[in-house]
C-alpha atoms as a PDB file:
ATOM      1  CA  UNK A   1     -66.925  55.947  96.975  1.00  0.00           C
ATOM      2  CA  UNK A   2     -70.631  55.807  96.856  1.00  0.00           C
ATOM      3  CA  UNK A   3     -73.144  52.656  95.954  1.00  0.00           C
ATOM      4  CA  UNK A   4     -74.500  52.868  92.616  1.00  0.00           C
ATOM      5  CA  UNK A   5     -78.132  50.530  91.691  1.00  0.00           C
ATOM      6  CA  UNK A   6     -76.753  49.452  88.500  1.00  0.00           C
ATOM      7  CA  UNK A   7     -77.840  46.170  87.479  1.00  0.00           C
ATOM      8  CA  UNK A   8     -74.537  45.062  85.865  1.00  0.00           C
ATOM      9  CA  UNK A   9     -72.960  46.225  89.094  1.00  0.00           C
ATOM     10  CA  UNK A  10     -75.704  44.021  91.763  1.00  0.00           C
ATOM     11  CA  UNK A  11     -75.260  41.402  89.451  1.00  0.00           C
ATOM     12  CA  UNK A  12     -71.555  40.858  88.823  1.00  0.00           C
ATOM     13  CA  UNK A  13     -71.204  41.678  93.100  1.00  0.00           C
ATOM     14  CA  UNK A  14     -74.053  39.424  93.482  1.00  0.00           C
ATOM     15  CA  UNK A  15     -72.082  36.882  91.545  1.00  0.00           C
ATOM     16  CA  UNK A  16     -68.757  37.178  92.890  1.00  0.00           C
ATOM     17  CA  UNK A  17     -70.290  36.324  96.525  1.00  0.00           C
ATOM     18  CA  UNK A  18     -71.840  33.157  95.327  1.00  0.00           C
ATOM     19  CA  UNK A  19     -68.821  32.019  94.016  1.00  0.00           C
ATOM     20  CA  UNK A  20     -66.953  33.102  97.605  1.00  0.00           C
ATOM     21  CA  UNK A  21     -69.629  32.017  99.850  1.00  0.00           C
ATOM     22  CA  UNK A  22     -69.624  28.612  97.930  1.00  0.00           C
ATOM     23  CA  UNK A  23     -66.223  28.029  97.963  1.00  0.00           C
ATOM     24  CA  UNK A  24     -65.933  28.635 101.742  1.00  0.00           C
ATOM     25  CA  UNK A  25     -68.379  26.547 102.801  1.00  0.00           C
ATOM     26  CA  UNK A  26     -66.947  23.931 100.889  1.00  0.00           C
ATOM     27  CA  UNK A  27     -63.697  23.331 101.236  1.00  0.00           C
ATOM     28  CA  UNK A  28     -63.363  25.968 104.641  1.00  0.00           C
ATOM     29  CA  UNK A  29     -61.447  29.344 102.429  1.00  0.00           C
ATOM     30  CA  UNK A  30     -61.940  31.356  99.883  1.00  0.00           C
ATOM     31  CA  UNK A  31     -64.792  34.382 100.607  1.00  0.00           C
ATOM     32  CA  UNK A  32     -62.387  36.747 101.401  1.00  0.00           C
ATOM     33  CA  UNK A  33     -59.345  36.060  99.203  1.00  0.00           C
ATOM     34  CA  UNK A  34     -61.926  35.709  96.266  1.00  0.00           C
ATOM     35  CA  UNK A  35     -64.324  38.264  96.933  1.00  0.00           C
ATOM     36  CA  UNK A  36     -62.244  41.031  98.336  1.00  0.00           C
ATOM     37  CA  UNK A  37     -60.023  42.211  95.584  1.00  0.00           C
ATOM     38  CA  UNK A  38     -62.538  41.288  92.813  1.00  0.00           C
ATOM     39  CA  UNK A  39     -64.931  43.671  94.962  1.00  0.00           C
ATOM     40  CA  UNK A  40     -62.549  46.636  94.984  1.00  0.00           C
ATOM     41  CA  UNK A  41     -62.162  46.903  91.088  1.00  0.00           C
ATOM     42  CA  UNK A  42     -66.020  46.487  90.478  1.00  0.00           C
ATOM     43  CA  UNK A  43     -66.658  49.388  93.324  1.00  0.00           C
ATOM     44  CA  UNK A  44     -64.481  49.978  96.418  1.00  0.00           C
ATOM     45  CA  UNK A  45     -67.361  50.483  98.822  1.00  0.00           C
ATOM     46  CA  UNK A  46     -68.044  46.647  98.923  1.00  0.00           C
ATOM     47  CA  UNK A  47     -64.330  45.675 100.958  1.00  0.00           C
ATOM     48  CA  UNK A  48     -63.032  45.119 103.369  1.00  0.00           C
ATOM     49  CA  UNK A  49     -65.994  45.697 105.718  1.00  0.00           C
ATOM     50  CA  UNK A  50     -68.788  44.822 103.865  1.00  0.00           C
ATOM     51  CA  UNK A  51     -67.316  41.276 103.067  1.00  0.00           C
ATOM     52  CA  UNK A  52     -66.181  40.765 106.616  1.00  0.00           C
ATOM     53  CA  UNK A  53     -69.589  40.857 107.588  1.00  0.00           C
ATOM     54  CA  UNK A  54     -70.919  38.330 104.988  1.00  0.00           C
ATOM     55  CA  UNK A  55     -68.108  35.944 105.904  1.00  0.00           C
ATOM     56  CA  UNK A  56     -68.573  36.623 109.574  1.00  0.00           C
ATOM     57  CA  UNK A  57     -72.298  35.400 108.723  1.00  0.00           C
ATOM     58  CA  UNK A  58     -71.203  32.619 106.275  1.00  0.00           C
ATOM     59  CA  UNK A  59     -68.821  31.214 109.133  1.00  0.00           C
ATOM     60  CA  UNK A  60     -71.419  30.355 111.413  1.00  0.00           C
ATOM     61  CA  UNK A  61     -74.043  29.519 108.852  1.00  0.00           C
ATOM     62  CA  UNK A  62     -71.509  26.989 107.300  1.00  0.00           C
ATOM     63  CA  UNK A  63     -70.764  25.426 110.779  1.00  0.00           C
ATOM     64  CA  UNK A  64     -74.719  25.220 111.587  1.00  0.00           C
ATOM     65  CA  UNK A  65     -75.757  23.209 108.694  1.00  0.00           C
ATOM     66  CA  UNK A  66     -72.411  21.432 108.550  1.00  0.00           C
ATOM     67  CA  UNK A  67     -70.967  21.032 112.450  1.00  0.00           C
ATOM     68  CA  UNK A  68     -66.850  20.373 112.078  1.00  0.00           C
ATOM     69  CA  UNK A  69     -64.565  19.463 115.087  1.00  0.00           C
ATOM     70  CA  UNK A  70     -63.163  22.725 117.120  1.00  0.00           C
ATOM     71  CA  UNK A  71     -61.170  22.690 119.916  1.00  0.00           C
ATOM     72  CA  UNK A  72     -61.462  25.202 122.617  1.00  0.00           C
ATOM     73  CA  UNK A  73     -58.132  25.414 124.231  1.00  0.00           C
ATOM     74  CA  UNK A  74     -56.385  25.853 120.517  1.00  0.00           C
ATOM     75  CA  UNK A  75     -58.598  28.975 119.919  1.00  0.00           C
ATOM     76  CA  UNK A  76     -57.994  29.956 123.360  1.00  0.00           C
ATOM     77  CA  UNK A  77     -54.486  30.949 121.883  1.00  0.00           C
ATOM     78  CA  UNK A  78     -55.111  31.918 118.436  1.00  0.00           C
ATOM     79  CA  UNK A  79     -57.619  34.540 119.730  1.00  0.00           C
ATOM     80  CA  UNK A  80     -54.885  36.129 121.756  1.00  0.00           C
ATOM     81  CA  UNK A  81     -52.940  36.744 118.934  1.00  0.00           C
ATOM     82  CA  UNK A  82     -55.962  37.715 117.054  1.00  0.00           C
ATOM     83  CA  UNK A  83     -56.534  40.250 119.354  1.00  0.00           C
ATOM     84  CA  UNK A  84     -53.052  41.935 119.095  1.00  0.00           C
ATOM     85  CA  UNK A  85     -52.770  42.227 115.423  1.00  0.00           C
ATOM     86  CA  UNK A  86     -56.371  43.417 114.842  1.00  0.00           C
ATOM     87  CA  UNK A  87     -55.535  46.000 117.416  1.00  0.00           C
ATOM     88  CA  UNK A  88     -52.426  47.167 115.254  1.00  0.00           C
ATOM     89  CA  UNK A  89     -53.802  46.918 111.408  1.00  0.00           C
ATOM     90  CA  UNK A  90     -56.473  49.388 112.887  1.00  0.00           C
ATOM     91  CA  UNK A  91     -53.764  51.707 113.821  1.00  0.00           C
ATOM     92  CA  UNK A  92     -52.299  51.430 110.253  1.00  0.00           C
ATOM     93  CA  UNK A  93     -55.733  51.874 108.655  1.00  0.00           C
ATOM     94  CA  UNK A  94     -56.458  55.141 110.250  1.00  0.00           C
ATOM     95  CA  UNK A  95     -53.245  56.254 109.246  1.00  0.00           C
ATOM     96  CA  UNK A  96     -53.150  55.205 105.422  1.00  0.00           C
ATOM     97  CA  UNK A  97     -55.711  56.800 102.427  1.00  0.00           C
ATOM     98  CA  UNK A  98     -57.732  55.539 100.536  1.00  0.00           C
ATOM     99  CA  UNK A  99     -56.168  54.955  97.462  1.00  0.00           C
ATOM    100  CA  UNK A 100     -52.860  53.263  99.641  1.00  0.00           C
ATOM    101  CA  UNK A 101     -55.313  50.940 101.598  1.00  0.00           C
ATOM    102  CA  UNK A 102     -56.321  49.799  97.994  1.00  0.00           C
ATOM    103  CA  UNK A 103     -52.452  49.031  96.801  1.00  0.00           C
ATOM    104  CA  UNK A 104     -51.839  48.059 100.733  1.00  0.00           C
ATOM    105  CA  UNK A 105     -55.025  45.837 100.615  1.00  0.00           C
ATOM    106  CA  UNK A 106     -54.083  44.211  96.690  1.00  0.00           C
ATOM    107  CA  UNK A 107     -50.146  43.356  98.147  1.00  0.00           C
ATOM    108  CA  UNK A 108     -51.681  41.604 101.221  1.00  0.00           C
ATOM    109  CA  UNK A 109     -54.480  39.463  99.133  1.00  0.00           C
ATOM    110  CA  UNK A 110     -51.475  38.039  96.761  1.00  0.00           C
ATOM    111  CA  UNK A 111     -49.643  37.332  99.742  1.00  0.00           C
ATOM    112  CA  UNK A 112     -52.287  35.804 101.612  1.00  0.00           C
ATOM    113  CA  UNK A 113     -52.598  33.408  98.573  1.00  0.00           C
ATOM    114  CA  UNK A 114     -48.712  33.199  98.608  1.00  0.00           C
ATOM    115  CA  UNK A 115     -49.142  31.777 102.153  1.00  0.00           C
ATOM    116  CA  UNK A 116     -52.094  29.233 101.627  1.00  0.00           C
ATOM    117  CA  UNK A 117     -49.409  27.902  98.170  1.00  0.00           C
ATOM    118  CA  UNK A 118     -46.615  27.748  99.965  1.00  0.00           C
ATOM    119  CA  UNK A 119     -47.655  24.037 101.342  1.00  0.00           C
ATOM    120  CA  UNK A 120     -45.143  25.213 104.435  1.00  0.00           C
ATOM    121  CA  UNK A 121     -46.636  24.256 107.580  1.00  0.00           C
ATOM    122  CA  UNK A 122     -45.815  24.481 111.535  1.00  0.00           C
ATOM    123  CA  UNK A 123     -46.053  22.501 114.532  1.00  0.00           C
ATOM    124  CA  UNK A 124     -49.654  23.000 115.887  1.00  0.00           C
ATOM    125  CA  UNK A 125     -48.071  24.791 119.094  1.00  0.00           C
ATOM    126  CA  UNK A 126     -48.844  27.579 122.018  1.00  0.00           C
ATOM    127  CA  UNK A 127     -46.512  30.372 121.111  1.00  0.00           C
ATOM    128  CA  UNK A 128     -47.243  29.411 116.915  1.00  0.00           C
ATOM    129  CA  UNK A 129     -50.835  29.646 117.368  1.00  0.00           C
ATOM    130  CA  UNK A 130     -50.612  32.701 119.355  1.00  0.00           C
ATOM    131  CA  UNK A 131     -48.263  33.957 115.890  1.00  0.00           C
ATOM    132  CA  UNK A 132     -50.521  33.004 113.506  1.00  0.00           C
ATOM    133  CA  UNK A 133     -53.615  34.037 115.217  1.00  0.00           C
ATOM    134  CA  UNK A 134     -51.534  37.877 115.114  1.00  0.00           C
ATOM    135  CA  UNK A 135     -50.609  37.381 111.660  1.00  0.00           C
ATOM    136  CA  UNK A 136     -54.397  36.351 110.207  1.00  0.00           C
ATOM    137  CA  UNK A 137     -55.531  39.329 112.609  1.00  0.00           C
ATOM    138  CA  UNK A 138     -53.308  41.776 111.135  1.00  0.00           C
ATOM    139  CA  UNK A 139     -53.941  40.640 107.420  1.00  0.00           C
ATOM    140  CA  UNK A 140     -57.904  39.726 107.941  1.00  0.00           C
ATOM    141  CA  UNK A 141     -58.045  43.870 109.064  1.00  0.00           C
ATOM    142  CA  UNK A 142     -55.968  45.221 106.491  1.00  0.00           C
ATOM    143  CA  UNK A 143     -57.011  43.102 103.734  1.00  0.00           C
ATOM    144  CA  UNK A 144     -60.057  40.724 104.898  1.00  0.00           C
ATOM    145  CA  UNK A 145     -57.767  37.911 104.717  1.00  0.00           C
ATOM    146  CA  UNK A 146     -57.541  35.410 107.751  1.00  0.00           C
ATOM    147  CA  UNK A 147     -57.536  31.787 106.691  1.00  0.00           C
ATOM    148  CA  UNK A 148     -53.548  31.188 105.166  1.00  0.00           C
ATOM    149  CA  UNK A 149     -51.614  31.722 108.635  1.00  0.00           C
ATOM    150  CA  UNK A 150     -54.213  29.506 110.648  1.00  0.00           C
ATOM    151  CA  UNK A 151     -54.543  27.436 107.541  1.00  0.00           C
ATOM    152  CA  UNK A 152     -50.439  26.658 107.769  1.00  0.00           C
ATOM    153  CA  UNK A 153     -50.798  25.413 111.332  1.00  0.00           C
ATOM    154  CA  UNK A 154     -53.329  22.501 110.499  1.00  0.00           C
ATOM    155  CA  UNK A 155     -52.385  21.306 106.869  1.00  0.00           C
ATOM    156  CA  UNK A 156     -52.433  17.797 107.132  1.00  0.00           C
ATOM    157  CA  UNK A 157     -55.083  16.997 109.808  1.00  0.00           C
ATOM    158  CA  UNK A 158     -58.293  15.203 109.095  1.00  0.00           C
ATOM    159  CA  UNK A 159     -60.942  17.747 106.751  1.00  0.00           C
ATOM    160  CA  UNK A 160     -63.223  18.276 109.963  1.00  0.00           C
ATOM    161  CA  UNK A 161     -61.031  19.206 112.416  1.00  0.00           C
ATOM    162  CA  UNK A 162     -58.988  21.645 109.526  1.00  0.00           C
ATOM    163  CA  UNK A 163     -62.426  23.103 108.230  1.00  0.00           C
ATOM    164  CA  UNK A 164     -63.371  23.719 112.312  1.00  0.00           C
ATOM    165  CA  UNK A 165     -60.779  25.495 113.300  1.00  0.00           C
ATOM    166  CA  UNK A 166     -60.415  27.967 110.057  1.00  0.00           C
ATOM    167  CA  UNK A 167     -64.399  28.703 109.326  1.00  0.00           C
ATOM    168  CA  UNK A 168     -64.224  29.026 113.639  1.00  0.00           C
ATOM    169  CA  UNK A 169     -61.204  31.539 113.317  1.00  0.00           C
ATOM    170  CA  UNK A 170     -62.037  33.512 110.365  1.00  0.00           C
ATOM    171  CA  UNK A 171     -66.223  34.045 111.882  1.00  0.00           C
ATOM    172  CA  UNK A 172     -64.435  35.286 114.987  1.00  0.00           C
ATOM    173  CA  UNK A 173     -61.478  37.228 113.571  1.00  0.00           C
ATOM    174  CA  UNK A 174     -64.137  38.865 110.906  1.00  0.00           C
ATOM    175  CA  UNK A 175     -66.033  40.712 114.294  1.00  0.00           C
ATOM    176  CA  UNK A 176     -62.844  41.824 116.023  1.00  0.00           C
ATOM    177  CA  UNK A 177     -61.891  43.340 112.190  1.00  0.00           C
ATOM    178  CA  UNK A 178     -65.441  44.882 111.925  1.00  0.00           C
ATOM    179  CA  UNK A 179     -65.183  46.557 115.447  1.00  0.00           C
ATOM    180  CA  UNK A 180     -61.773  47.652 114.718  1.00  0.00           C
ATOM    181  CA  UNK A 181     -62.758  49.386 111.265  1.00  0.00           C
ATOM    182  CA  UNK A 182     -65.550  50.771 112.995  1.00  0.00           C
ATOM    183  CA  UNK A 183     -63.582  52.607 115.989  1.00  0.00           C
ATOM    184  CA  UNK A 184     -61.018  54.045 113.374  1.00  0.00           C
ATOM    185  CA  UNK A 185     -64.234  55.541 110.821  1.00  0.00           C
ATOM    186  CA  UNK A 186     -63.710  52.847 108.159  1.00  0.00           C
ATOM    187  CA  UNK A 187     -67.421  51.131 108.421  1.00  0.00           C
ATOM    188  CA  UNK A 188     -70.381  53.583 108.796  1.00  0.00           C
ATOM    189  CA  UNK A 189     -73.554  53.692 107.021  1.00  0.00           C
ATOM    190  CA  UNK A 190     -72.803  53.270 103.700  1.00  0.00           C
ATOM    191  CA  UNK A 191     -70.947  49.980 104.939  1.00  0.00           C
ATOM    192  CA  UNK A 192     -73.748  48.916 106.138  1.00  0.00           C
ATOM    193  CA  UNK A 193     -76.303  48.908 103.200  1.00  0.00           C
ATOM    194  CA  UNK A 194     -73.248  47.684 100.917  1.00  0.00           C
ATOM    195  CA  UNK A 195     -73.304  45.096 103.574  1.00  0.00           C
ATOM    196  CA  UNK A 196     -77.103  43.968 103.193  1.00  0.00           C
ATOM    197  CA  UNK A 197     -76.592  43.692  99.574  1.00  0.00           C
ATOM    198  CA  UNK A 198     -74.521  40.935  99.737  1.00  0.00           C
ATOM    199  CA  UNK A 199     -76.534  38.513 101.761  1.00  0.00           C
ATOM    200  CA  UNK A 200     -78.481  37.492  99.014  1.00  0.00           C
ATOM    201  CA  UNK A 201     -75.108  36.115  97.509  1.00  0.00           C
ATOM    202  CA  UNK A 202     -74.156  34.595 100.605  1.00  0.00           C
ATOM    203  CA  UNK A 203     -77.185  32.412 101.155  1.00  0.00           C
ATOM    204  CA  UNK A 204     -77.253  31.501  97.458  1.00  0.00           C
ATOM    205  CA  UNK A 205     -73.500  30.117  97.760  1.00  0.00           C
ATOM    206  CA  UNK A 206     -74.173  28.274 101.308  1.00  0.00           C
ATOM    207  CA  UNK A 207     -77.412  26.596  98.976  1.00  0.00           C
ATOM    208  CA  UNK A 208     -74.860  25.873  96.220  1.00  0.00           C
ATOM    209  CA  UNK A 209     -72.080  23.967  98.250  1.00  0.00           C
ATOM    210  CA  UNK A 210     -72.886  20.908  99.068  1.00  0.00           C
ATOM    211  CA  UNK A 211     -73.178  20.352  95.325  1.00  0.00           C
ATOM    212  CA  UNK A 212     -70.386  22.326  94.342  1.00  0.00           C
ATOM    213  CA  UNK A 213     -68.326  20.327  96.954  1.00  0.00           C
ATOM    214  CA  UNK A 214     -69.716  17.050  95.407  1.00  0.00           C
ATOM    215  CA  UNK A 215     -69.522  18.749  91.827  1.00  0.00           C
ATOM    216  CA  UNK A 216     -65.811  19.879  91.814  1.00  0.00           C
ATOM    217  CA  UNK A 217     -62.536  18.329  93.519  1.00  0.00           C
ATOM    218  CA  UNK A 218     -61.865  19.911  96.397  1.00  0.00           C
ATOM    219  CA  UNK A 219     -58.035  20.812  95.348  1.00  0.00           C
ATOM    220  CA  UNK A 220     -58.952  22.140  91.799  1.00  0.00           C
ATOM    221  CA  UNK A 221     -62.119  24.346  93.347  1.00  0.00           C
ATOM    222  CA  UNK A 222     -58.873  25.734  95.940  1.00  0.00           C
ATOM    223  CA  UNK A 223     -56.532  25.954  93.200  1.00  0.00           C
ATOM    224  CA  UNK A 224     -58.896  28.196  91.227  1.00  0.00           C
ATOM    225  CA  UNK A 225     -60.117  30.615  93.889  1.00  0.00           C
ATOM    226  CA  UNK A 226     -56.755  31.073  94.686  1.00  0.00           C
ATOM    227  CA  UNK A 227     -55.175  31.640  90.688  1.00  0.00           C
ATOM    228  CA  UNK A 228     -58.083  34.149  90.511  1.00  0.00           C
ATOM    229  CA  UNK A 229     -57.724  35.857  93.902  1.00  0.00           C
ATOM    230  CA  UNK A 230     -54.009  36.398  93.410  1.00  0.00           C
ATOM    231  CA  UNK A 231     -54.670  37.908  89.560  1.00  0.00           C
ATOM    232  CA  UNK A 232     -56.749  40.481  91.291  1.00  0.00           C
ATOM    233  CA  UNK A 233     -54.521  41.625  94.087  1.00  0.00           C
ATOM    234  CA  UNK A 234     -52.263  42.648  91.355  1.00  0.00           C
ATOM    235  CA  UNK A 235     -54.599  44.507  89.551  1.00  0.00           C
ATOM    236  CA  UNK A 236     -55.176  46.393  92.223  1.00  0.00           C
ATOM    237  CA  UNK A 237     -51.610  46.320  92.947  1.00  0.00           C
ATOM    238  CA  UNK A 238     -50.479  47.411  89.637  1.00  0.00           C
ATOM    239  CA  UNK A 239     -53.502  48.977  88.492  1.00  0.00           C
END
């Protein structure tokens, strides 16, 4: 799949970041999930790299203007586990084509947002960290999605500490993803201008959401990034 300059095309992409990049640095989720399957029906070229990279920026951007509570030895753990299943969803994207990873990428967005709904949580723990950090590394490869297992472990704790620990997670998990899609042939140049295209998007949503945060409840804004995030994993599911 190739980039195309069609206007419709920057601006619907150009859109569909804002929206993302908004979300995300509002409430802590909601790039990926959003942006990713939307991304892959307007033109495939834009996920999972491209938007790994704009989150990876968005992460750190977020936590600049807005610093939230992280704790060290906690993503001591979680980035052991991160490590481990970033290693293996590289394996399995080398091995799958194209058209799969699409399907493969549409079943793992709808249950990434099955995940963030399912209001289970677990103790915040060693050995569940060190799970869930494998689990959002596996999934944030595959499909761009790392927030819903590290999400799980801190439902409940005060908004700082919660938004910390996922923005945190997902900035780091989003580099181990890029290098792993890189060694395995799945980000090369082509990635990379898709990538510079959707900065704009990304610094337009980071403007936008303090006002958006003030703007919308933070539940509803969640709700509907996830309703529309799990409509277009099965698209691309069923599509």
């Amino acid at each position: 799949m190739e980039l195309a300059f069609d206007l419709l095309e920057m601006s619907l992409v150009t859109l569909v970041i804002l929206i993302g990049s908004a979300s995300q640095a509002a409430i802590g989720m909601g790039l990926n999930l959003f942006a990713i399957p939307l991304l892959l029906l307007i033109n495939p070229i834009y996920a999972p790299g491209p938007v790994l990279v704009a989150s990876f920026t968005l992460s750190f951007l977020a936590l600049w203007r807005v610093p939230a509570k992280v704790n060290r030895s906690e993503l001591t753990f979680a980035l052991a586990g991160l490590a481990m299943g970033t290693a293996g969803a590289g394996l399995v994207a080398a091995l799958i084509d194209s058209s799969n990873l699409t399907r493969l990428l549409g079943a793992f967005v709808v249950l990434g947002v099955g995940l963030a709904l399912s209001g289970w949580s677990a103790p915040l723990t060693r050995s569940n960290l060190v799970a869930a950090g494998g689990g959002a590394g596996f999934l944030g490869t595959i499909a761009g999605v790392h927030a819903p297992p590290i999400a799980l472990l801190y439902q409940g704790l005060e908004p700082d500490r919660v938004r910390g620990a996922i923005l945190t997670f997902v900035g780091i998990g989003n580099l181990f993803s890029i290098i792993a899609l890189m060694i395995v042939g799945r980000f090369g140049s082509d990635q990379i201008l898709a990538t510079a295209l959707l900065i704009p998007g990304v610094l337009l949503g980071l403007w936008m959401a303090p006002g958006l945060a003030r703007l919308i409840n933070a539940r509803l804004l969640r709700t509907l990034v996830l309703s529309i995030s799990a409509i277009s994993g099965l698209l691309l599911v069923f599509g």
